[in-house]
Protein backbone atom coordinates (compact mmCIF):
# COMPACT_ATOMS: atom_id res chain seq x y z
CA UNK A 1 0.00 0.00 0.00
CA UNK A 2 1.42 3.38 -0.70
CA UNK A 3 1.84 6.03 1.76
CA UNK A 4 -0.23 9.12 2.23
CA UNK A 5 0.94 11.97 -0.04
CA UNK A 6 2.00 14.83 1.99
CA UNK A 7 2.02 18.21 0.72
CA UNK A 8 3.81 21.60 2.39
CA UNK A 9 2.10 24.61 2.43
CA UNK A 10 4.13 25.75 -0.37
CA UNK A 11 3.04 22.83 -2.30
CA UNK A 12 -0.57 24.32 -1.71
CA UNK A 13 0.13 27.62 -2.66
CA UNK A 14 1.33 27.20 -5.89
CA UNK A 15 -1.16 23.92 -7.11
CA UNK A 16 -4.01 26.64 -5.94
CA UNK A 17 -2.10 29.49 -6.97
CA UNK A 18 -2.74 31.74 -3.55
CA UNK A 19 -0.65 32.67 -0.67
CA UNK A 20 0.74 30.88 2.00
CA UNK A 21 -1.08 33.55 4.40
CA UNK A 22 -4.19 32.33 3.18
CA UNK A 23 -3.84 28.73 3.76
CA UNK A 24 -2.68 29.60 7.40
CA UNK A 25 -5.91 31.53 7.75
CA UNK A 26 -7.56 28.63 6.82
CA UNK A 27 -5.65 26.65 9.34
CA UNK A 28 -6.42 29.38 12.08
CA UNK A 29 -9.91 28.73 11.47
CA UNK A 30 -9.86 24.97 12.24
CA UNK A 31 -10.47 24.36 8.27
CA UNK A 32 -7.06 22.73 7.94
CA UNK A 33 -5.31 20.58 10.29
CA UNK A 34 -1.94 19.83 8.89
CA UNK A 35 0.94 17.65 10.95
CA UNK A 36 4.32 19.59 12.15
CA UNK A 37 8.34 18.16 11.26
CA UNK A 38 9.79 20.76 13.30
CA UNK A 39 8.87 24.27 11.54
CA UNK A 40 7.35 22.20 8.62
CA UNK A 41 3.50 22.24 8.08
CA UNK A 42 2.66 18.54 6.17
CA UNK A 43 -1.29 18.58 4.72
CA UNK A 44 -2.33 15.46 3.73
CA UNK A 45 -4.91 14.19 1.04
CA UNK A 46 -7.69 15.23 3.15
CA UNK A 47 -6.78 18.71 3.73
CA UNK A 48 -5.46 19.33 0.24
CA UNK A 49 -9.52 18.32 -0.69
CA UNK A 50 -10.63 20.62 2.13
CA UNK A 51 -8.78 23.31 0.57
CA UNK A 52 -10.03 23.05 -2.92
CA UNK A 53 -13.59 23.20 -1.96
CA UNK A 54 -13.13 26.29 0.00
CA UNK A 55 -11.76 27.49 -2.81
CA UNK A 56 -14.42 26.30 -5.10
CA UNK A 57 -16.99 27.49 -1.94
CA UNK A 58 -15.20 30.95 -2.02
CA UNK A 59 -15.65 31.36 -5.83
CA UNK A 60 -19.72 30.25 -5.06
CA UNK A 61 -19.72 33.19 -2.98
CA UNK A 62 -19.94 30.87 -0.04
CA UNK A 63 -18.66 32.67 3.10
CA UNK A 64 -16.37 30.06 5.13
CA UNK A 65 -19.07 29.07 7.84
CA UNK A 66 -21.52 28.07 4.92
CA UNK A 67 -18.08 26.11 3.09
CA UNK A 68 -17.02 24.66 6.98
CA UNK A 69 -21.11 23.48 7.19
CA UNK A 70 -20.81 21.71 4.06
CA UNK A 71 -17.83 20.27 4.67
CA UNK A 72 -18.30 18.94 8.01
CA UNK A 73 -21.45 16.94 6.68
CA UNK A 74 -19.51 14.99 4.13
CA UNK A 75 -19.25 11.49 5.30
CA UNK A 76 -18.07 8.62 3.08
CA UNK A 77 -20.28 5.87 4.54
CA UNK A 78 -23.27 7.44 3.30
CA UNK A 79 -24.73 8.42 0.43
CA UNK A 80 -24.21 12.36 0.79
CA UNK A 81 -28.04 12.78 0.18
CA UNK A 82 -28.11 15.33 3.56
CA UNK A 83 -24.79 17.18 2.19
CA UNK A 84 -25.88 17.12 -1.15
CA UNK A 85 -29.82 18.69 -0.61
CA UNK A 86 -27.80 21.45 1.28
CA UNK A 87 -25.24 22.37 -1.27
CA UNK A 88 -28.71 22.90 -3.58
CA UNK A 89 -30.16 25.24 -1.08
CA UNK A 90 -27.28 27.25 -0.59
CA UNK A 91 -26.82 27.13 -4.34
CA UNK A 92 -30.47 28.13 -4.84
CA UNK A 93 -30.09 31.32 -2.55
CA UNK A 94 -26.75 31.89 -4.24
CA UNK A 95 -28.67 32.78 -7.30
CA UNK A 96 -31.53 34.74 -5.87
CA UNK A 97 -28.68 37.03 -4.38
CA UNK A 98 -27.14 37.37 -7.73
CA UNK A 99 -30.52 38.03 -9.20
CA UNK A 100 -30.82 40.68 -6.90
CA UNK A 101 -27.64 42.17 -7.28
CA UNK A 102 -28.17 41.92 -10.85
CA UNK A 103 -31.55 43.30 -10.95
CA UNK A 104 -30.08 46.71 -8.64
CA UNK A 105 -27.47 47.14 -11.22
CA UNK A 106 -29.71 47.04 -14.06
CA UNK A 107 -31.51 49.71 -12.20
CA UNK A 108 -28.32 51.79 -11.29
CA UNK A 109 -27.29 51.36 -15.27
CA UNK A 110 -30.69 53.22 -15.85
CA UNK A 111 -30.54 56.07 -13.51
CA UNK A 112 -27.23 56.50 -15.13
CA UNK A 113 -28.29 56.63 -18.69
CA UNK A 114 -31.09 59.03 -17.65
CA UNK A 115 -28.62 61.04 -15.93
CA UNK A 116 -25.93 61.47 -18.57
CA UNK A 117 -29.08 62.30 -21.07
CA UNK A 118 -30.59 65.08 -18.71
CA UNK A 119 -26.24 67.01 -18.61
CA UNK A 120 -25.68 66.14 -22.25
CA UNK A 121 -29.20 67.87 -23.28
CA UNK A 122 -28.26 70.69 -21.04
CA UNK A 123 -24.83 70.57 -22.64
CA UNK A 124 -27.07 70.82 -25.86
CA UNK A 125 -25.54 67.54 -27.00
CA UNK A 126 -27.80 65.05 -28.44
């Protein structure tokens, strides 16, 4: 049987591409739980897959509680159905943020273009 794969924080950093700062801000939080050799932080397999779906939560727009949540329900003697449901229902009010953001910038866009019509016809631009 091979042995674990251990990775340095370094190692993270550049497969991720982000600082090492980050990844120990993920380890302050109790996200990541890698092993010491001396000044030497070792992640294994588990916490190099913990990392990418913060990442992947992070891009989402996930804060870290809502990634931590759905992280801490994974369990790989089940079917994920619970995890799984949950990801949806974040994913679901994901959107309906992102409509509303959308939906106020449309708006904003507007105001703008109503704006810039009202100085340019008092510029006596058309």
């Amino acid at each position: 049987m091979a042995s674990p794969r251990q990775y340095t924080i370094s190692d993270l950093a550049r497969e991720f591409d982000i600082t090492t700062r980050t990844i120990r801000y993920y380890e302050e939080s109790g996200m990541l739980s890698p092993t010491r050799d001396g000044q030497t932080r070792l992640y294994n397999d588990a916490d190099r897959v913990k990392l990418k779906l913060i990442l992947r939560g992070k891009r989402l727009g996930f804060s870290l509680s809502e990634s931590r949540e759905l992280i801490e329900m994974y369990d790989p003697d089940s079917d994920n159905r619970h995890q799984i449901n949950a990801l949806l229902s974040k994913i679901q009010k994901r959107r309906e943020q992102l409509e509303a953001q959308l939906h106020d910038i449309r708006l904003m866009q507007e105001e703008l273009d109503e704006a810039e019509t009202k100085c340019r016809e008092a510029l006596g631009e058309t």
